[in-house]
Protein backbone atom coordinates (compact mmCIF):
# COMPACT_ATOMS: atom_id res chain seq x y z
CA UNK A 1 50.99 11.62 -60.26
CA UNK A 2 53.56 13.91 -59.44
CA UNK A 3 56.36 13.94 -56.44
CA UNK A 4 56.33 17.68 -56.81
CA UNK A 5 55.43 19.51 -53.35
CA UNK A 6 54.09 22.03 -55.05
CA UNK A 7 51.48 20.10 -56.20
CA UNK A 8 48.39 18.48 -54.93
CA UNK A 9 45.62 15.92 -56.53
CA UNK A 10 42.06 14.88 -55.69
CA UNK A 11 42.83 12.16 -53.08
CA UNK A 12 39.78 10.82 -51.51
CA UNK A 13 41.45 9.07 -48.47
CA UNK A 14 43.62 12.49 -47.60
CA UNK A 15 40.23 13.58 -46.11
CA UNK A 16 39.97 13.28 -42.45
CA UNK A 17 36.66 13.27 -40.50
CA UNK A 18 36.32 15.92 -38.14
CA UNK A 19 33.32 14.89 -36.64
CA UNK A 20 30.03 12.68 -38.05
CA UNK A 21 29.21 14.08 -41.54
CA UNK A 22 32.43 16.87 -42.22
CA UNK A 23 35.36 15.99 -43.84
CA UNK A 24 38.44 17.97 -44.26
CA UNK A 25 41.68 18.38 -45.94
CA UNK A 26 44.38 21.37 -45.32
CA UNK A 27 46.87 22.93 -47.17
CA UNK A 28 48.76 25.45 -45.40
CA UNK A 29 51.46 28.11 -46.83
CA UNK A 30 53.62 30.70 -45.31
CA UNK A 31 50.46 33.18 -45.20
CA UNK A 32 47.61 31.35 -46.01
CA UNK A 33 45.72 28.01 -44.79
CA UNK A 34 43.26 26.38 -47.06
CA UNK A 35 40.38 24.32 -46.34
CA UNK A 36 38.94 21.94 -48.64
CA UNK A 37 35.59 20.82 -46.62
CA UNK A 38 33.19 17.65 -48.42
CA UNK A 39 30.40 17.77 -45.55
CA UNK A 40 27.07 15.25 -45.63
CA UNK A 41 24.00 17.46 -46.83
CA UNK A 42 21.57 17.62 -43.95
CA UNK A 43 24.36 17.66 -41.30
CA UNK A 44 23.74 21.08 -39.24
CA UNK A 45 23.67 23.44 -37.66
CA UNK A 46 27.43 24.56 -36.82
CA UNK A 47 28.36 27.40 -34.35
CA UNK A 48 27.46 31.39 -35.70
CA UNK A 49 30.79 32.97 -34.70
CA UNK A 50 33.54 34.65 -36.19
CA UNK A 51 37.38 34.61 -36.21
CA UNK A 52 39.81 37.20 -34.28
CA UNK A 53 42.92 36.43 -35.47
CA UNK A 54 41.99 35.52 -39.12
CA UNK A 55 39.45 36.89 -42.02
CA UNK A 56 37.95 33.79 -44.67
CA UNK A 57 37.21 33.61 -47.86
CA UNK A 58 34.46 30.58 -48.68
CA UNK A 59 33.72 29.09 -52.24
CA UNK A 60 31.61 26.97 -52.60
CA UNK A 61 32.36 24.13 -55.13
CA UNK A 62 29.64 22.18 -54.84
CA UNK A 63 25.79 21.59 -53.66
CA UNK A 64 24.55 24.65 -51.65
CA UNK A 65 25.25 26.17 -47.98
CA UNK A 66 22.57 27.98 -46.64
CA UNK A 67 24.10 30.13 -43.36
CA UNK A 68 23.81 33.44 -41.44
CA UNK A 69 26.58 35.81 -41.90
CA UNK A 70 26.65 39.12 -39.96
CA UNK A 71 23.00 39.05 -39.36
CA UNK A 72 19.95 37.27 -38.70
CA UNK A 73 19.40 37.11 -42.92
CA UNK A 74 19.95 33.71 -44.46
CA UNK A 75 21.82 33.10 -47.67
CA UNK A 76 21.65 30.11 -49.90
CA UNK A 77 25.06 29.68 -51.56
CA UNK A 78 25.55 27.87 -54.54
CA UNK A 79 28.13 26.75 -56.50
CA UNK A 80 30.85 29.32 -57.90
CA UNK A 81 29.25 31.93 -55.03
CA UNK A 82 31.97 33.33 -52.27
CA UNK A 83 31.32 34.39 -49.01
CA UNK A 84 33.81 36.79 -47.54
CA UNK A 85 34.17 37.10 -43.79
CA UNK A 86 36.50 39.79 -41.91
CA UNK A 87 37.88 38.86 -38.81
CA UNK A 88 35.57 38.65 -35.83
CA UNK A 89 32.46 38.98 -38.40
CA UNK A 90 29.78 36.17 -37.02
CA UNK A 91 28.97 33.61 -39.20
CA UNK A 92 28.06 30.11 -39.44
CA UNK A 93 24.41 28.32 -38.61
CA UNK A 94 24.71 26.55 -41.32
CA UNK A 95 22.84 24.20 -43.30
CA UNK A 96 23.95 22.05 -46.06
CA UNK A 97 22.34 20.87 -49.05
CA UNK A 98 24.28 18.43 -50.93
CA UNK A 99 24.72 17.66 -54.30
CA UNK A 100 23.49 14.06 -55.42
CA UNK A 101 26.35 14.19 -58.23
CA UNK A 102 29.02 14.44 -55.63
CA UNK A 103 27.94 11.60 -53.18
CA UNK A 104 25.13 13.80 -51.47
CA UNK A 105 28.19 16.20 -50.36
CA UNK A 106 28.45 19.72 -49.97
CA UNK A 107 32.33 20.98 -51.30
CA UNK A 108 33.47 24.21 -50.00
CA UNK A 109 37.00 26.09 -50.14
CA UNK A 110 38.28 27.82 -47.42
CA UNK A 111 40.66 30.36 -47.37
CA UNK A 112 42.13 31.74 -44.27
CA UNK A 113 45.12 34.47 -43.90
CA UNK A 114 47.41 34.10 -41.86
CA UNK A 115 47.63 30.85 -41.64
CA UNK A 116 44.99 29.05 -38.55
CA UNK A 117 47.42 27.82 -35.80
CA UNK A 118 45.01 24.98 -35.07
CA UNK A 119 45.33 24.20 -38.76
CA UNK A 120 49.06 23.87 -38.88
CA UNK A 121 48.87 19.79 -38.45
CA UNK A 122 46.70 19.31 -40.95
């Protein structure tokens, strides 16, 4: 372990719950907010909408997200596959499948720029 702010470990109990089944944990810079999501596989669906003030990035890191984005077409994500959304681009009905190797979770990466005002307090 490291005092460095710069730096940040694996820390189970930094997680917060969100609401039954999604946990999160948010780093935020001067331009950027990241969003490292460990959700419950089988928890869904969540809202299809999109973002006006800021466009995502998603990786997923681990188990599979199945999810609508821009259209009615599902895609099955899997790990190491990135989703890109634009601002205002609709996206979301999502469905998780989780991976049995990482407590039946589903890990995903969010990147957001600018920074998400509702993300500023973690």
């Amino acid at each position: 372990m490291t005092d460095n702010p710069h730096v940040f470990f694996l820390d189970d109990d930094a997680f917060k719950e969100v609401r039954p089944g999604f946990r999160r944990r948010i780093f935020n810079g001067d331009n950027v907010s990241l969003c490292f999501w460990r959700i419950k596989g089988g928890v869904a669906p969540t809202p299809y909408d999109g973002h006006p003030d800021n466009e995502q990035f998603g990786l997923i890191l681990a188990g599979k997200l199945d999810f609508r984005i821009g259209s009615d077409e599902r895609v099955v994500l899997g790990p190491g596959d990135v989703y890109y959304a634009p601002r205002n681009l609709p996206h979301g009905d999502s469905r998780f499948i989780g991976d049995p190797e990482r407590g039946d979770e589903v890990w995903i990466m969010d990147i957001f720029s600018p920074v998400r005002e509702e993300y500023r307090n973690g």
